[in-house]
N, C-alpha and C. Protein backbone atom coordinates (compact mmCIF):
# COMPACT_ATOMS: atom_id res chain seq x y z
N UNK A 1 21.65 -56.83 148.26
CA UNK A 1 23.02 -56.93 147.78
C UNK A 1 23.67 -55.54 147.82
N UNK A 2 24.94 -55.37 148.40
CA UNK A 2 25.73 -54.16 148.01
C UNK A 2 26.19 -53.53 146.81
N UNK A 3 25.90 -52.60 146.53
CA UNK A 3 26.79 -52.00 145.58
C UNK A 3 28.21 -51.66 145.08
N UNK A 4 28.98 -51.54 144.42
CA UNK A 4 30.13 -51.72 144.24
C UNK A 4 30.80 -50.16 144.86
N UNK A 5 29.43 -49.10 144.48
CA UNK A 5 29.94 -47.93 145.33
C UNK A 5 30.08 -47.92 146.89
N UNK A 6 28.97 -49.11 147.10
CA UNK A 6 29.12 -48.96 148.90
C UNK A 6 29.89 -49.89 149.08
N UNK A 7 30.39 -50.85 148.31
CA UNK A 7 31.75 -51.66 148.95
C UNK A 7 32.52 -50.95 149.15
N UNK A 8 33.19 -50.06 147.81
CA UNK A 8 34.24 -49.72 147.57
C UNK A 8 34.43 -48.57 148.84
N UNK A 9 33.50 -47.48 149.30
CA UNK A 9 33.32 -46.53 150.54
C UNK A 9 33.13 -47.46 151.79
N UNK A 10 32.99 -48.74 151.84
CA UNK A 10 33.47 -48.94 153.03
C UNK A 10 34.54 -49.56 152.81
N UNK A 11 35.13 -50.22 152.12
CA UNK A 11 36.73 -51.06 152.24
C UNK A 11 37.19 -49.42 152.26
N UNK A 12 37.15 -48.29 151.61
CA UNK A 12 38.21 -47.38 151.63
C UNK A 12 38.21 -46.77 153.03
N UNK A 13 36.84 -46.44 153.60
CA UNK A 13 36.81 -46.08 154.89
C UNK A 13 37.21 -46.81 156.23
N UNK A 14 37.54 -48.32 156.35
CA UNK A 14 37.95 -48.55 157.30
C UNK A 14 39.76 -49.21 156.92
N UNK A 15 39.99 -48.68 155.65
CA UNK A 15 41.67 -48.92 155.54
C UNK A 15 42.14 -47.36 155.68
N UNK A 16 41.41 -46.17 155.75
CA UNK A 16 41.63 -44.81 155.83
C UNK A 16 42.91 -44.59 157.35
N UNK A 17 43.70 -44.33 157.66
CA UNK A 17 44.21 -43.65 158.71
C UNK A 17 43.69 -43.29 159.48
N UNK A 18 43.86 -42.44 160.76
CA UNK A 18 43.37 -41.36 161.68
C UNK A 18 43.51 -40.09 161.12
N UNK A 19 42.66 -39.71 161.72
CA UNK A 19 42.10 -37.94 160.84
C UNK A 19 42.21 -37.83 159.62
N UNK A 20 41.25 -39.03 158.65
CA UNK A 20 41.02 -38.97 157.81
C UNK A 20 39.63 -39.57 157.33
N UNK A 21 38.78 -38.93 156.83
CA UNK A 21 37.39 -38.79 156.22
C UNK A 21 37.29 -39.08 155.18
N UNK A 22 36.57 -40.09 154.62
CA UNK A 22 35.45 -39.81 153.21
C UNK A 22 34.19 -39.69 152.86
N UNK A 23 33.87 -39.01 152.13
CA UNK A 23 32.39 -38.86 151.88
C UNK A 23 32.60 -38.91 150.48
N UNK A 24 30.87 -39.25 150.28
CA UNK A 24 30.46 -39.63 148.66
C UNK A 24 29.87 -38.31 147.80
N UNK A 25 30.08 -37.85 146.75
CA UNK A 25 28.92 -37.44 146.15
C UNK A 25 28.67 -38.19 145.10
N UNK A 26 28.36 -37.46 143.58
CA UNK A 26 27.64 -38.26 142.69
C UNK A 26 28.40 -38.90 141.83
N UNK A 27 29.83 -38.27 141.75
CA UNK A 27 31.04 -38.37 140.62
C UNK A 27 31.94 -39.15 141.07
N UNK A 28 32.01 -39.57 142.78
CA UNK A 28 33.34 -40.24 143.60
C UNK A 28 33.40 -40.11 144.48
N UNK A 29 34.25 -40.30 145.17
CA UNK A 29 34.67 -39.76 146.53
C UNK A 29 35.48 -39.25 147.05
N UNK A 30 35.61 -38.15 148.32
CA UNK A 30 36.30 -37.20 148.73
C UNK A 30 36.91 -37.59 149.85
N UNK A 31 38.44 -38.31 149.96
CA UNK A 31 39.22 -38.47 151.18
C UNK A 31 39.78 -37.23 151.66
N UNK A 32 39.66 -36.67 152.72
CA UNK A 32 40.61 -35.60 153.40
C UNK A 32 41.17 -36.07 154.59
N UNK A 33 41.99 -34.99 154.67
CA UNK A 33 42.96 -35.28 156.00
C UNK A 33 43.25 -34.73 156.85
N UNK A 34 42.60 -34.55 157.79
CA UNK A 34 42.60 -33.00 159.05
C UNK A 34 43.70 -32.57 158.74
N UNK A 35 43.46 -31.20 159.11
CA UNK A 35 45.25 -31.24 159.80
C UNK A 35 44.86 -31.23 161.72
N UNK A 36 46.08 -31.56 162.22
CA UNK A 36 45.99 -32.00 163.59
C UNK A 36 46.97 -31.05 164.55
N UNK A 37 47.44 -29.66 164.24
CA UNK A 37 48.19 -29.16 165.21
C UNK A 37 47.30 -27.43 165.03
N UNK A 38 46.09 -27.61 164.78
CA UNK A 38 45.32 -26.02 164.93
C UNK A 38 43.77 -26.77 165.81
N UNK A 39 43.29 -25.48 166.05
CA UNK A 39 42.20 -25.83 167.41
C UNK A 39 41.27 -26.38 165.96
N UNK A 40 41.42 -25.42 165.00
CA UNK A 40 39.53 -25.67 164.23
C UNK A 40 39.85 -26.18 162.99
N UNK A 41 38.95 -27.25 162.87
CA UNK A 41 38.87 -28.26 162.43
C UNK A 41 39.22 -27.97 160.51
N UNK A 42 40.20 -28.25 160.25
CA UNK A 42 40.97 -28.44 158.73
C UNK A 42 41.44 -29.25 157.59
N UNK A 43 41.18 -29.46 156.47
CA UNK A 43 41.45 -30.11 155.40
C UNK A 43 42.56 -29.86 154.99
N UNK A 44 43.76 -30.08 155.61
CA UNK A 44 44.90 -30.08 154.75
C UNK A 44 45.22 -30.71 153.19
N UNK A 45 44.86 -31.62 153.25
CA UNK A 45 44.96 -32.69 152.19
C UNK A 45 43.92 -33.47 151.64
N UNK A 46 43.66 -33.55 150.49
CA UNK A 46 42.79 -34.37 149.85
C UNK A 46 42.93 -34.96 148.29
N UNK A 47 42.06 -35.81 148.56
CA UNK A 47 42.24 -36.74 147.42
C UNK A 47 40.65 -37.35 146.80
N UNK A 48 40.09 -37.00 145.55
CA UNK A 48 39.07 -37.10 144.95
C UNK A 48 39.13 -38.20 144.17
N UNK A 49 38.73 -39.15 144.57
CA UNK A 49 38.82 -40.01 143.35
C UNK A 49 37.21 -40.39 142.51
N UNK A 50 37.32 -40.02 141.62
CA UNK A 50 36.13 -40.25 140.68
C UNK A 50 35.79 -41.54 140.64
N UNK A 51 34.76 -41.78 139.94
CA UNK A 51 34.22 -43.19 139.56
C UNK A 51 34.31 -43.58 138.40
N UNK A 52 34.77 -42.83 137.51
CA UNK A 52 35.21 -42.71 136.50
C UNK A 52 36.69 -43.15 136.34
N UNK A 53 37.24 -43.16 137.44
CA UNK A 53 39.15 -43.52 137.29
C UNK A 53 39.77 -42.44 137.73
N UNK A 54 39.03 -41.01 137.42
CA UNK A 54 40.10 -40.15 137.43
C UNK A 54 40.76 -39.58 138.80
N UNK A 55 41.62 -38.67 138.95
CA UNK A 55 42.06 -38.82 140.52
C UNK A 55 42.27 -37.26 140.32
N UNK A 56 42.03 -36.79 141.67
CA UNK A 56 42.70 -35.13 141.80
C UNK A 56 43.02 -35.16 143.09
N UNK A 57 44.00 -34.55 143.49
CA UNK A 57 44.57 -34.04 144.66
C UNK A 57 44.55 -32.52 145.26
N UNK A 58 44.27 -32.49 146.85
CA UNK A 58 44.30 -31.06 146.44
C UNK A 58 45.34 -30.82 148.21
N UNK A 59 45.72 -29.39 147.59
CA UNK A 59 46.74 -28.81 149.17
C UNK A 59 46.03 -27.83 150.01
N UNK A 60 45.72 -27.99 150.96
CA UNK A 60 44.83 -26.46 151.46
C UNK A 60 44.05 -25.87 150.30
N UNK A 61 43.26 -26.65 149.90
CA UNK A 61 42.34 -27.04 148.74
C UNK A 61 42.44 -26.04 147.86
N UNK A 62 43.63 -26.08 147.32
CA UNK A 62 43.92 -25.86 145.55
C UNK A 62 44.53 -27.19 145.12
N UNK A 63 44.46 -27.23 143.88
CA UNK A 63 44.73 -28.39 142.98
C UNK A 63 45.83 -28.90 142.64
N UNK A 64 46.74 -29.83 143.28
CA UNK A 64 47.93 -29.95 143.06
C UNK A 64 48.06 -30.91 141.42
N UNK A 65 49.07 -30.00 141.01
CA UNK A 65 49.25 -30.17 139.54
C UNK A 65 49.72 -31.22 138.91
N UNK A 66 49.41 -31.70 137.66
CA UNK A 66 49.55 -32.94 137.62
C UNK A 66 51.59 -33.10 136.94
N UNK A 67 52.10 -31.85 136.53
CA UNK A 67 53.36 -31.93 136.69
C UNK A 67 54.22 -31.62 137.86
N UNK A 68 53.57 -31.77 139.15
CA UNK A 68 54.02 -31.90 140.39
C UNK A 68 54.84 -33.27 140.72
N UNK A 69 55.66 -33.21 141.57
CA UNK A 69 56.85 -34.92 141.52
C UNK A 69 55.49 -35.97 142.66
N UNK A 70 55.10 -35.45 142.97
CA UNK A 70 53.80 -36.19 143.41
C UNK A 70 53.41 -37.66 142.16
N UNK A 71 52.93 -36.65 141.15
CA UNK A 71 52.39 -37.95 140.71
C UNK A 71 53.57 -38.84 139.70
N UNK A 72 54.32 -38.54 139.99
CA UNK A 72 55.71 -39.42 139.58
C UNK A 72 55.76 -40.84 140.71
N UNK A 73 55.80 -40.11 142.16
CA UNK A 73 55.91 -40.99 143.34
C UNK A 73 54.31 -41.97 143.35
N UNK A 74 53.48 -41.39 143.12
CA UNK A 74 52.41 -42.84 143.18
C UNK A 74 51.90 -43.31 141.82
N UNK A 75 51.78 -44.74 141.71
CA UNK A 75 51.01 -45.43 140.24
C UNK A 75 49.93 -45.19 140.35
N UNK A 76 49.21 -44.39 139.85
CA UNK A 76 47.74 -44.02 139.43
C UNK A 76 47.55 -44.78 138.23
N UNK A 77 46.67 -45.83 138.52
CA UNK A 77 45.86 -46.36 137.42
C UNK A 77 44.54 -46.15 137.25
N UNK A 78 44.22 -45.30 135.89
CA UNK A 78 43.09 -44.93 135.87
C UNK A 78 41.70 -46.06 135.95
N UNK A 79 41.51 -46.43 136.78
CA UNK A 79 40.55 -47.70 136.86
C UNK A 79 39.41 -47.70 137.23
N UNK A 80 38.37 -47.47 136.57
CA UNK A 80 36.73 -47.09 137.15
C UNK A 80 35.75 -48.05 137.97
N UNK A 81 34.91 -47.44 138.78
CA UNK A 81 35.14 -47.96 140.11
C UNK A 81 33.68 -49.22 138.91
N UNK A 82 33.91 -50.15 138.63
CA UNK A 82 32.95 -51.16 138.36
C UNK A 82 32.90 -52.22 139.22
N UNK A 83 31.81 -53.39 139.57
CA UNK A 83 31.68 -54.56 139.99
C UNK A 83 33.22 -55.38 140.00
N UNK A 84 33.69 -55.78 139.08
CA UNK A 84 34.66 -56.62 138.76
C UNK A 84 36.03 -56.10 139.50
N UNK A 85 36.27 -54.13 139.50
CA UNK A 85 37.40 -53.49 139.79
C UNK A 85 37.47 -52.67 141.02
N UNK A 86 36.97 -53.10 142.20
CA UNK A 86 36.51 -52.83 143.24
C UNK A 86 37.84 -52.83 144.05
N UNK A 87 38.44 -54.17 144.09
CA UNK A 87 39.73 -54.33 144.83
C UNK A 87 40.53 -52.74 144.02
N UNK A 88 40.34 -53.13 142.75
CA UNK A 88 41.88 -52.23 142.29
C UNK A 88 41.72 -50.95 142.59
N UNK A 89 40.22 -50.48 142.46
CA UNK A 89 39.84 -48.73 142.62
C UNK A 89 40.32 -48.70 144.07
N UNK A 90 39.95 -49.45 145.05
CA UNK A 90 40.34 -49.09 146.71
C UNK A 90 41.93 -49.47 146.85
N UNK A 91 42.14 -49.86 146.10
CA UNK A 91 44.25 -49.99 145.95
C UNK A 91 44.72 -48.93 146.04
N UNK A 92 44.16 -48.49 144.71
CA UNK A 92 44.67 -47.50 144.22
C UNK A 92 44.42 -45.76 145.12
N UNK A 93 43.24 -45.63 145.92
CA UNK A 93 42.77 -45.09 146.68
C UNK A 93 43.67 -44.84 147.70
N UNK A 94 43.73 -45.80 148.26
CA UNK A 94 44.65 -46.34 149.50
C UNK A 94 46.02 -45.83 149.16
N UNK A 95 46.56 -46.16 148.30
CA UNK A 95 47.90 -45.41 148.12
C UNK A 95 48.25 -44.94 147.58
N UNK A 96 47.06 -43.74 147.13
CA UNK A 96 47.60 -42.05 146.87
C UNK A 96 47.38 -41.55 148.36
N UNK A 97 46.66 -41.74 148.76
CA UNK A 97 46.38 -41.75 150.46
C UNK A 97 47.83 -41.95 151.18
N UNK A 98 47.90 -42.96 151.31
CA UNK A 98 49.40 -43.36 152.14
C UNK A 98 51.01 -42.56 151.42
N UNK A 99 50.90 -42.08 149.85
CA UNK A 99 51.63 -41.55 149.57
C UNK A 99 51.62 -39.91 149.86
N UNK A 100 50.35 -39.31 150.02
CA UNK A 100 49.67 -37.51 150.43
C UNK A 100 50.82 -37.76 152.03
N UNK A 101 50.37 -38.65 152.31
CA UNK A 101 51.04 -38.58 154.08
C UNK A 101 52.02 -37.98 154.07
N UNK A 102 52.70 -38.66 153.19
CA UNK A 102 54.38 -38.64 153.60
C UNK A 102 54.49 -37.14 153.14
N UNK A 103 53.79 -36.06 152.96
CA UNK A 103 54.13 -34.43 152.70
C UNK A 103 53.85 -34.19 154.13
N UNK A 104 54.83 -33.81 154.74
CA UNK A 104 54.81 -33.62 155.94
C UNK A 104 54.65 -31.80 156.24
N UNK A 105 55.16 -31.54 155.26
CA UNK A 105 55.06 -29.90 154.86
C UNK A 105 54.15 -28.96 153.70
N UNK A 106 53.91 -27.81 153.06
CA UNK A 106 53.42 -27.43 152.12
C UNK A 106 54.34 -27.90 151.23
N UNK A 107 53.60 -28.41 149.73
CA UNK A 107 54.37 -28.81 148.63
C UNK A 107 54.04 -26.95 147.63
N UNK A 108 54.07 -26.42 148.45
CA UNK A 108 54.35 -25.16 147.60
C UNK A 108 53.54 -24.72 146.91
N UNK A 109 52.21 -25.28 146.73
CA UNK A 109 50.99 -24.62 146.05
C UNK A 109 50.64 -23.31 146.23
N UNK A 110 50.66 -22.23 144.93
CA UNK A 110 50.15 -20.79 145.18
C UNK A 110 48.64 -20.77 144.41
């Protein structure tokens, strides 16, 4: 039988975009997002989502803040990745994902 962690890493991995990755560690998982106009290979964007619910974002990997208009624009529901909440954790996954996109530029992180 599957696990709710390996459902949830593969429904998130094959609804993921192009030039975009996840991997697991022990706390959640780590979506990034190449960037695609330099020769060597880059993480512009990412998105951590815990298993726990919690979510972090990051820009050219510093921590985009949680009074940033970012998290105004997506519903983050803190929802831990259990058996029963599998659909909602990869929802919710999915579109902080589809919402990171639309920064087409630096959101100004120092």
């Amino acid at each position: 039988m599957i696990s709710d962690v390996d459902e949830a890493f593969q429904k998130i991995k094959a609804a993921l975009p192009k030039y975009h990755v996840i991997v697991r560690d022990a706390s959640g998982f780590k979506i990034g997002m190449y960037a695609t106009t330099t020769k060597h290979l880059l993480v512009q964007r990412s998105v951590y989502m815990k298993f726990n619910g919690e979510v972090d974002v990051g820009i050219h990997g510093k921590d985009l803040p949680k009074t940033h208009d970012f998290w105004r624009k997506v519903k983050t529901i803190r929802t831990p990745l259990l058996p029963h909440t599998v659909d909602d954790f990869v929802s919710n996954a999915i579109s902080i994902v589809s919402e990171l996109r639309q920064f087409a530029i630096c959101t100004g992180i120092t």
